[in-house]
C-alpha atoms as a PDB file:
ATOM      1  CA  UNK A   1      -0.374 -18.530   4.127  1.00  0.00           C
ATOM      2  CA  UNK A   2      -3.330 -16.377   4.976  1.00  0.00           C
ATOM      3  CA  UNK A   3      -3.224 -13.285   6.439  1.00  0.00           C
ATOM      4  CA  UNK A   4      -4.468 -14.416   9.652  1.00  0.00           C
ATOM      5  CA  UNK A   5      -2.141 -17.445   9.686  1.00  0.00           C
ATOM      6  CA  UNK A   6       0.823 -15.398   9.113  1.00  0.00           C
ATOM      7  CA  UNK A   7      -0.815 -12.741  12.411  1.00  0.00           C
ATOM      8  CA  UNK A   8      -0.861 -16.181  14.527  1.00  0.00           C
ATOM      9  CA  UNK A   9       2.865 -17.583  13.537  1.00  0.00           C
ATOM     10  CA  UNK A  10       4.390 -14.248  15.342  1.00  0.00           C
ATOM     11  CA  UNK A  11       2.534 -13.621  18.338  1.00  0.00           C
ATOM     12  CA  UNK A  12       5.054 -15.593  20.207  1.00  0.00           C
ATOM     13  CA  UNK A  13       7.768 -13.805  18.952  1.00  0.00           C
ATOM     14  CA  UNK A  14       9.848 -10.921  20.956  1.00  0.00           C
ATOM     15  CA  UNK A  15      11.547  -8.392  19.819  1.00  0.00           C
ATOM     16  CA  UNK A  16      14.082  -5.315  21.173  1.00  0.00           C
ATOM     17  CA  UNK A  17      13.170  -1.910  21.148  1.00  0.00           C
ATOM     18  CA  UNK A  18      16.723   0.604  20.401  1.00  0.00           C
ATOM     19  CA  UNK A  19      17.103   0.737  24.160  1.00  0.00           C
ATOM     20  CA  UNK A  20      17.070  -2.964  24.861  1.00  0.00           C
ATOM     21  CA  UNK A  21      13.260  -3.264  26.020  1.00  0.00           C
ATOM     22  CA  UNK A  22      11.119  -6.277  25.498  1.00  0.00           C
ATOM     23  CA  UNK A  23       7.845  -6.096  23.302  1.00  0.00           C
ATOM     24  CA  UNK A  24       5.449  -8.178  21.350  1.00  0.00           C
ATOM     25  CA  UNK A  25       2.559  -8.011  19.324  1.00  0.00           C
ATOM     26  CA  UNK A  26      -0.488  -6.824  21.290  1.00  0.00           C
ATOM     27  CA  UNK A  27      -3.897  -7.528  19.840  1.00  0.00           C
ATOM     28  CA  UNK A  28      -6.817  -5.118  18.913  1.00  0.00           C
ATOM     29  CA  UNK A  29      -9.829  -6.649  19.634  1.00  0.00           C
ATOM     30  CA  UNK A  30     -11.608  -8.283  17.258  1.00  0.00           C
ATOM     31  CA  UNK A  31     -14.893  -7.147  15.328  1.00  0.00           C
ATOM     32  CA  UNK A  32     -17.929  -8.670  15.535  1.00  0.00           C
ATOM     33  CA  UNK A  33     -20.249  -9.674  12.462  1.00  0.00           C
ATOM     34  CA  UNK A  34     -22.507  -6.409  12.669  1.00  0.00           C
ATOM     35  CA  UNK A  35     -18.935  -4.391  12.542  1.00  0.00           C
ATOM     36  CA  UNK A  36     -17.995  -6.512   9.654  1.00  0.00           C
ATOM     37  CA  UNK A  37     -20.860  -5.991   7.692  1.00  0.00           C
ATOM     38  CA  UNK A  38     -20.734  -2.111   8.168  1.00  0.00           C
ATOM     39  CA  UNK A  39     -17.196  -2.455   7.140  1.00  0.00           C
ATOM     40  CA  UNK A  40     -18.340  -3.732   3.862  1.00  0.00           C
ATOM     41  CA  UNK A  41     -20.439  -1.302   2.829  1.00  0.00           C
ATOM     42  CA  UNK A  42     -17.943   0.881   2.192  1.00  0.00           C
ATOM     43  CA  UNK A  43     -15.921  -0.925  -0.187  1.00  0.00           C
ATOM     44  CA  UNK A  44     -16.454  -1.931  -3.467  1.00  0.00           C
ATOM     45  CA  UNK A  45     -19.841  -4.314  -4.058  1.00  0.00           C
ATOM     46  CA  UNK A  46     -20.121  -4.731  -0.303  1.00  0.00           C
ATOM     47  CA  UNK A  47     -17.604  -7.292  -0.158  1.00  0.00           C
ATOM     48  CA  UNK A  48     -14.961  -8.309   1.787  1.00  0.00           C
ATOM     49  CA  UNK A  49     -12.810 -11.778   0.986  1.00  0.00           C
ATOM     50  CA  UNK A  50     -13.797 -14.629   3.639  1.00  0.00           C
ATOM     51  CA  UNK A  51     -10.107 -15.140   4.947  1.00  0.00           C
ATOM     52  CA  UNK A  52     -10.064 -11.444   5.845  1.00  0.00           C
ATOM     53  CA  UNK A  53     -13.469 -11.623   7.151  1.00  0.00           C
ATOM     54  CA  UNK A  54     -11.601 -14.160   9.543  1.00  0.00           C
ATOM     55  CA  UNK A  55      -9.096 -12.114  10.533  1.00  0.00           C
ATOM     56  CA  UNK A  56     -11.407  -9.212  11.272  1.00  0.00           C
ATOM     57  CA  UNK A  57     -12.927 -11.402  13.732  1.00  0.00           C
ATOM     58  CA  UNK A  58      -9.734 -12.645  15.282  1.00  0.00           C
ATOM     59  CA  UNK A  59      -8.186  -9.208  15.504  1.00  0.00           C
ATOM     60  CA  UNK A  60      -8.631  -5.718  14.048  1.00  0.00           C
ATOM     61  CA  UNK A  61      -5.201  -4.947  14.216  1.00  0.00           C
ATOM     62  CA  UNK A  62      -2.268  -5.410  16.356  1.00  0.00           C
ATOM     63  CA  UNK A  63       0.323  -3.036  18.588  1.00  0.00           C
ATOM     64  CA  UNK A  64       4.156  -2.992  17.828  1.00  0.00           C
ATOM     65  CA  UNK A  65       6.469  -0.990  19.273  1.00  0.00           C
ATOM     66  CA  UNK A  66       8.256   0.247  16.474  1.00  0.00           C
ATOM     67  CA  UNK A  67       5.365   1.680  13.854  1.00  0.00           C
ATOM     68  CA  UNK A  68       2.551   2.009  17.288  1.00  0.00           C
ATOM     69  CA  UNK A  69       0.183  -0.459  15.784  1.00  0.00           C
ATOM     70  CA  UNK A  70      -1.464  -1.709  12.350  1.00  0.00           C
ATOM     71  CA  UNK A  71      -5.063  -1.776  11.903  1.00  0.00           C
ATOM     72  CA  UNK A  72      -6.930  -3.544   9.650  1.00  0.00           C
ATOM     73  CA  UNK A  73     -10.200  -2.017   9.413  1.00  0.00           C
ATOM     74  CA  UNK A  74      -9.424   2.102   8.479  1.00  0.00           C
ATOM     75  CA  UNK A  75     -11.055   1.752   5.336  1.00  0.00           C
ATOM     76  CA  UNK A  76     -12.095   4.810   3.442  1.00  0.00           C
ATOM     77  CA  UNK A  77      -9.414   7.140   5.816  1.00  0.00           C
ATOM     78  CA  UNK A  78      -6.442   7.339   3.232  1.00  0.00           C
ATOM     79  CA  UNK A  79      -6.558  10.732   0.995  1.00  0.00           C
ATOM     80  CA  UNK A  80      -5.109   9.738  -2.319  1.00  0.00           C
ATOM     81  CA  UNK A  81      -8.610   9.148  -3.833  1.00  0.00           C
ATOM     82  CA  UNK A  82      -7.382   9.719  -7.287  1.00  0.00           C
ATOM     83  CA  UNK A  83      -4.420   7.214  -6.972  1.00  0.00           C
ATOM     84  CA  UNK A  84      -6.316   4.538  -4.600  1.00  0.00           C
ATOM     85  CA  UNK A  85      -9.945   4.827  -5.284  1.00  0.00           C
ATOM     86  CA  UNK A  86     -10.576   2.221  -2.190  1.00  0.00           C
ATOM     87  CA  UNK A  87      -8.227   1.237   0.670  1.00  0.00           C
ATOM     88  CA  UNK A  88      -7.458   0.128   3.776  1.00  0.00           C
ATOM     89  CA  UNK A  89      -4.820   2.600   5.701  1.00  0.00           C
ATOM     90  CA  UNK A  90      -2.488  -0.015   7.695  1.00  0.00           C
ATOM     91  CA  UNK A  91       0.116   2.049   9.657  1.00  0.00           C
ATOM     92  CA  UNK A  92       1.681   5.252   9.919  1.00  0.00           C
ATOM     93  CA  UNK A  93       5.219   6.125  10.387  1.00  0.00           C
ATOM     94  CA  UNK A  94       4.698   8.889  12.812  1.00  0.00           C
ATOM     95  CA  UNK A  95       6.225  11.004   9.918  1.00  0.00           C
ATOM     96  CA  UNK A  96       2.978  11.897   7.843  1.00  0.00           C
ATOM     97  CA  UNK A  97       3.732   8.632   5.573  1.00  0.00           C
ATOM     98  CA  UNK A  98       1.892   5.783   5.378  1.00  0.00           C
ATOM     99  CA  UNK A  99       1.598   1.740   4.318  1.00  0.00           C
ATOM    100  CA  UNK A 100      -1.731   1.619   2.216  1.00  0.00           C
ATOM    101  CA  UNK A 101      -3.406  -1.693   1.008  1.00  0.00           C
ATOM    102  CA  UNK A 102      -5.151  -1.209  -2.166  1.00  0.00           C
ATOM    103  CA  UNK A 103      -8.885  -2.641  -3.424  1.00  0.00           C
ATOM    104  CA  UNK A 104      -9.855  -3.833  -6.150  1.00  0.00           C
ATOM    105  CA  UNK A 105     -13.616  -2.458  -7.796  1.00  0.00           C
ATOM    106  CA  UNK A 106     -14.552  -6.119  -6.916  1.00  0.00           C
ATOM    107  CA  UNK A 107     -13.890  -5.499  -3.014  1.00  0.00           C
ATOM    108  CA  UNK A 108     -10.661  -8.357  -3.367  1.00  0.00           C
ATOM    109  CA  UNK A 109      -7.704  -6.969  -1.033  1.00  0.00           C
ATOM    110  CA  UNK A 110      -4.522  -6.961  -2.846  1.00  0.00           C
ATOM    111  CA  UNK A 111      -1.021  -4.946  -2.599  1.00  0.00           C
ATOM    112  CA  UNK A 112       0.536  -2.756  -0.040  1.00  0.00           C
ATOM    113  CA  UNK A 113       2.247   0.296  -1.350  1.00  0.00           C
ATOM    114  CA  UNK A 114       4.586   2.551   0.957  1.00  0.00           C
ATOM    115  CA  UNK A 115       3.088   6.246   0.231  1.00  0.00           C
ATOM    116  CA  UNK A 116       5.694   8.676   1.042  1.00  0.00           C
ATOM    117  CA  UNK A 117       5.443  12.517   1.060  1.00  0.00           C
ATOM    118  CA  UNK A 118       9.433  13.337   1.859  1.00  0.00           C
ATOM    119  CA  UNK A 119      10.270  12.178  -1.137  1.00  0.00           C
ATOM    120  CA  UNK A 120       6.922  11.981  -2.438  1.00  0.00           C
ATOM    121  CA  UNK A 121       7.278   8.626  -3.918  1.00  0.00           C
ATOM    122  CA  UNK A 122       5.002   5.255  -3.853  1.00  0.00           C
ATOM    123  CA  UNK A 123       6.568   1.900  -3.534  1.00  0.00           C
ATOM    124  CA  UNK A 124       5.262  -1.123  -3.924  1.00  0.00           C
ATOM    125  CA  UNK A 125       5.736  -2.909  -0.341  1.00  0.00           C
ATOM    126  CA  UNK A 126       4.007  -5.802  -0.207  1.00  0.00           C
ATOM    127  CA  UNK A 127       1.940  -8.404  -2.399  1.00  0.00           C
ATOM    128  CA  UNK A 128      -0.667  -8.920   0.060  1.00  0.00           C
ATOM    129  CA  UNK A 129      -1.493  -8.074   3.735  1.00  0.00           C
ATOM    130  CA  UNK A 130      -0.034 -11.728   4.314  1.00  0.00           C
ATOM    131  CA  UNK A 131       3.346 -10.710   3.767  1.00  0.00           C
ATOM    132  CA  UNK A 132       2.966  -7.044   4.865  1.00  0.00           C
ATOM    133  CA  UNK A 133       2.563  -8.617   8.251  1.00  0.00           C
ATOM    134  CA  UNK A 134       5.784 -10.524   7.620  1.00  0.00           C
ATOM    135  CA  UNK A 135       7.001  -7.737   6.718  1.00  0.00           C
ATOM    136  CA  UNK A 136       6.739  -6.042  10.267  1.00  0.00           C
ATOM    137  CA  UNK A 137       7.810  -9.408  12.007  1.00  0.00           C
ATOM    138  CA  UNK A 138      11.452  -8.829   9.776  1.00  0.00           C
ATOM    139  CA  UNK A 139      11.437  -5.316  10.500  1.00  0.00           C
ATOM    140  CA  UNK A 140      11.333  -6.250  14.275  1.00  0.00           C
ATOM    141  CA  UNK A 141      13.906  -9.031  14.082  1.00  0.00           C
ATOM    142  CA  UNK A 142      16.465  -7.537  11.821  1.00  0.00           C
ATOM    143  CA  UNK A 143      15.800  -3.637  11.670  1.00  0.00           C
ATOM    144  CA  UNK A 144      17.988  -1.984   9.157  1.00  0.00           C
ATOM    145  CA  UNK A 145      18.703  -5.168   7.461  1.00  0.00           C
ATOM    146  CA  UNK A 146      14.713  -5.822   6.862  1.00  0.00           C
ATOM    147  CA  UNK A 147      12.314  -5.077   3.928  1.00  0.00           C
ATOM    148  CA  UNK A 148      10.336  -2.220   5.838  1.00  0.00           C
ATOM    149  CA  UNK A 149      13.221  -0.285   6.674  1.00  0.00           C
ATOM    150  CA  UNK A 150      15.021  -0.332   3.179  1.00  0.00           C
ATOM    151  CA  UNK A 151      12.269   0.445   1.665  1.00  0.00           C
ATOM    152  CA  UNK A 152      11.482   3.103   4.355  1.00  0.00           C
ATOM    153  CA  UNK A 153      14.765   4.753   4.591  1.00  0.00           C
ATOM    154  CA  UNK A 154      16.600   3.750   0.890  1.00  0.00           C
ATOM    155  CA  UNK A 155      14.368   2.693  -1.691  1.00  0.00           C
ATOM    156  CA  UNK A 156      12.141   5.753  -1.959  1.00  0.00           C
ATOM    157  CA  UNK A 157      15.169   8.213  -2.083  1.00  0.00           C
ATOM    158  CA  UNK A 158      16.148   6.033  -5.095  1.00  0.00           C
ATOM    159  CA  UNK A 159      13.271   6.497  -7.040  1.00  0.00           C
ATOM    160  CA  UNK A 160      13.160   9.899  -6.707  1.00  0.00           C
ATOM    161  CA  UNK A 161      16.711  10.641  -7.346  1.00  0.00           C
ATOM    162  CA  UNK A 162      17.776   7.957 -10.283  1.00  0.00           C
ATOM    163  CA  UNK A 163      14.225   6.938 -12.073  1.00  0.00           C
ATOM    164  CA  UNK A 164      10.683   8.397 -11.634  1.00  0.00           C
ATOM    165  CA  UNK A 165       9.331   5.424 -12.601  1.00  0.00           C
ATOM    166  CA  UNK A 166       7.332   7.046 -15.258  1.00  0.00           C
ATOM    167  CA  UNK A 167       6.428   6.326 -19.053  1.00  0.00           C
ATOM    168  CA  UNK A 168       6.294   8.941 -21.513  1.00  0.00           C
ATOM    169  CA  UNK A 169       3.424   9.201 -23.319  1.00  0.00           C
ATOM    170  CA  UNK A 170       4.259   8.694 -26.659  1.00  0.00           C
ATOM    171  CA  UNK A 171       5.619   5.283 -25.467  1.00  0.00           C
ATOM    172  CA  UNK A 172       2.616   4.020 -23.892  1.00  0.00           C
ATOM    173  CA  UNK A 173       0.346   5.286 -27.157  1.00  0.00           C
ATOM    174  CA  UNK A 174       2.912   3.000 -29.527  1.00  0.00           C
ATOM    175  CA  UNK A 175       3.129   0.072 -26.942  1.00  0.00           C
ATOM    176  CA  UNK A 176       2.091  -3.448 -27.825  1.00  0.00           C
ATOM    177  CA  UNK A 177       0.488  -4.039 -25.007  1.00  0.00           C
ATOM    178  CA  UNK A 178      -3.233  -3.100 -25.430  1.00  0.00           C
ATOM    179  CA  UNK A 179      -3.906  -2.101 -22.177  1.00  0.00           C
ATOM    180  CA  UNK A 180      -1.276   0.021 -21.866  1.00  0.00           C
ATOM    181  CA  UNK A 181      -1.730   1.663 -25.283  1.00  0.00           C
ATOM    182  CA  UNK A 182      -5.840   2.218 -25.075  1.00  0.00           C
ATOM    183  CA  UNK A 183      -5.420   3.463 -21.590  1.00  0.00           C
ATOM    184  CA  UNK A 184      -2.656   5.816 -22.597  1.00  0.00           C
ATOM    185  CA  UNK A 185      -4.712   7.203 -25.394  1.00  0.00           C
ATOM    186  CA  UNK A 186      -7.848   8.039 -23.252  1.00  0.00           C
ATOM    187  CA  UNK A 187      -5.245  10.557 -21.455  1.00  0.00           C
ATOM    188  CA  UNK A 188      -4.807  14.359 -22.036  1.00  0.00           C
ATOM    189  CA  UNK A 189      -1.303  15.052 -24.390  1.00  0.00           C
ATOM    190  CA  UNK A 190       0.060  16.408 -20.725  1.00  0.00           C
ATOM    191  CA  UNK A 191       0.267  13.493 -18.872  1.00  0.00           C
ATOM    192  CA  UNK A 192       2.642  10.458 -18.445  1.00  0.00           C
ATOM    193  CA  UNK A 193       1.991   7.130 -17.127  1.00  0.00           C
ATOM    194  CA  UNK A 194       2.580   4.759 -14.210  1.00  0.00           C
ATOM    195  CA  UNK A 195       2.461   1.087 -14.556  1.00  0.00           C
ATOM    196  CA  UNK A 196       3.007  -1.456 -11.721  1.00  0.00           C
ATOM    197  CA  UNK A 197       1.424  -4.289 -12.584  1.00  0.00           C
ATOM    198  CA  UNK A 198       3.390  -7.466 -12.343  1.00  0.00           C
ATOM    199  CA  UNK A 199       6.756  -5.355 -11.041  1.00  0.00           C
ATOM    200  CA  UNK A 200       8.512  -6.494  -7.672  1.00  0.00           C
ATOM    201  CA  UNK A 201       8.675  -5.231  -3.867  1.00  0.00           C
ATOM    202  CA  UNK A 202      10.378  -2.348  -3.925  1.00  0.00           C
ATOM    203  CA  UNK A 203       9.164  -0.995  -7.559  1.00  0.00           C
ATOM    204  CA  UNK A 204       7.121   2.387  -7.402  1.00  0.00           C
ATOM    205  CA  UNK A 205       7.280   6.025  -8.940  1.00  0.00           C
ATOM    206  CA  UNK A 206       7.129   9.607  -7.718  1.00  0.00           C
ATOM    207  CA  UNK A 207       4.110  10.918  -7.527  1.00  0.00           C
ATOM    208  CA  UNK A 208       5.152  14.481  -6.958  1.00  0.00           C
ATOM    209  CA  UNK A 209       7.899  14.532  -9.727  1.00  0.00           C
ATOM    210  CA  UNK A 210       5.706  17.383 -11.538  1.00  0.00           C
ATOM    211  CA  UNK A 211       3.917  18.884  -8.606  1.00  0.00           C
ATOM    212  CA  UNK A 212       2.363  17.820  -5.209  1.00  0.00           C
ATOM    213  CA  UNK A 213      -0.774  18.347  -6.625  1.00  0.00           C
ATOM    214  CA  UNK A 214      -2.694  14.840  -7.551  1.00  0.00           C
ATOM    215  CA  UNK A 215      -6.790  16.103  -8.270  1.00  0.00           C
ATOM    216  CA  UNK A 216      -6.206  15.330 -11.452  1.00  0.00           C
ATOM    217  CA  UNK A 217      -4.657  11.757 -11.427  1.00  0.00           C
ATOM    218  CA  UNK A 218      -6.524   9.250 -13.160  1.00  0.00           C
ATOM    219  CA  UNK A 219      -6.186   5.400 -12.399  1.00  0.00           C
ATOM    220  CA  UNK A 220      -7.446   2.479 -14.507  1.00  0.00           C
ATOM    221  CA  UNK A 221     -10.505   0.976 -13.851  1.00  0.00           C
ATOM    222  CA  UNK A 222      -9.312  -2.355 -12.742  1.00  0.00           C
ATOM    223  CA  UNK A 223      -5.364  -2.264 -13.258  1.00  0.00           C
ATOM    224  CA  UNK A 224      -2.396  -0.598 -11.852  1.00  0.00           C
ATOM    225  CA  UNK A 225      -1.720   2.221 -14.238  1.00  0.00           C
ATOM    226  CA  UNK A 226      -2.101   5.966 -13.368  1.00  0.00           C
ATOM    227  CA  UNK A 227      -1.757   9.015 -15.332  1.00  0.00           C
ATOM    228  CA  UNK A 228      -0.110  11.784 -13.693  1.00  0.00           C
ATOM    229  CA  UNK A 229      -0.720  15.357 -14.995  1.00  0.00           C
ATOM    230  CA  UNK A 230       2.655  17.235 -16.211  1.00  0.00           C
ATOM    231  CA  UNK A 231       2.031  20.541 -14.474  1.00  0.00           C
ATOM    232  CA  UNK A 232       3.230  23.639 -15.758  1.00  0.00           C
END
């Protein structure tokens, strides 16, 4: 299901606020092709993939109660340079945190990650804006029970208290996986590694583990691997 599919299969849906009131997803208007094209200069070889183009035109984001609204089109306002080179900021928790989707150098839309300052943690959220969507519609049906919220309220607290979700680098330099190793031994002796390719909703790693500082992150050219600078 496309992303734009998945926005038209819950605008018919209602949901509770805590004090019993009625809401549903309200519409941003859409954007028209000069917007569009605009947009995608900004990311990565001008591009922008045809289904989203679609859904740009249907909508540019929607309201919901619970988060205020999701856009789709914030490109280029997220601050993590270093760890997202190119992005799309989705939503905002009202707590300085935010849901990020991340682009490739090819301008192809892919994950969501959950970037949280308090614990300062990233999560993987989502595989694609599809299900980040679906994603919202859960978190609006079942609250506490849903994806968003565990991951919002539980998931990053784990992370930061029981695994950092970090490689040492001595590991990644003897790895057998290539990519791993050669990117590994490009880095500085003080750094470790992050690696979330082909992990699971709910996977991540805390950033600030050895500082709040991140100018000196560096992230693979085309994969999901970041080293993180041990700071003294």
């Amino acid at each position: 299901m496309t992303a734009l599919e998945q926005l038209k299969a819950i605008l018919n849906n209602r949901y509770e606020t805590e004090d019993g009131d009625e809401y549903q997803v309200v519409l941003k208007e859409g954007l028209n092709s000069q917007e569009i094209d605009n947009l995608a200069k900004q990311l990565p070889l001008g591009h922008i993939p045809g289904d989203i183009k679609e859904l740009l035109k249907f909508a540019s984001g929607f309201e919901f109660s619970l988060i205020d609204e999701v856009t789709f089109d914030a490109v280029g306002q997220f601050a993590f340079e270093n760890v997202f080179p190119h992005s799309v900021q989705l939503a905002g928790d009202g707590f300085g945190n935010f849901w990020i989707l991340d682009v490739d150098n090819k301008g192809n839309w892919g994950n969501v990650f959950y970037v949280c300052h308090d614990p300062a943690v990233i999560v993987k959220h989502s595989e694609d804006l599809a299900e980040f969507i679906k994603h919202v519609d859960e978190f609006g049906r079942l609250g506490s029970q849903s994806h968003l919220d565990i991951v919002h309220e539980k998931t990053v607290l784990n992370i930061w208290s029981n695994k950092n979700g970090f490689i040492e680098l001595a590991q990644a330099r003897s790895s057998s996986d290539t990519t791993l190793k050669n990117f590994a031994t490009r880095l500085p002796d003080n750094y470790v590694v992050a690696d979330l390719r082909n992990k699971s909703n709910g996977e991540g790693f805390a950033w600030g583990q050895f500082g709040s500082t991140i100018d000196e992150t560096i992230r693979h050219e085309t994969e999901l691997i970041w080293g993180f600078e041990k700071q003294k």
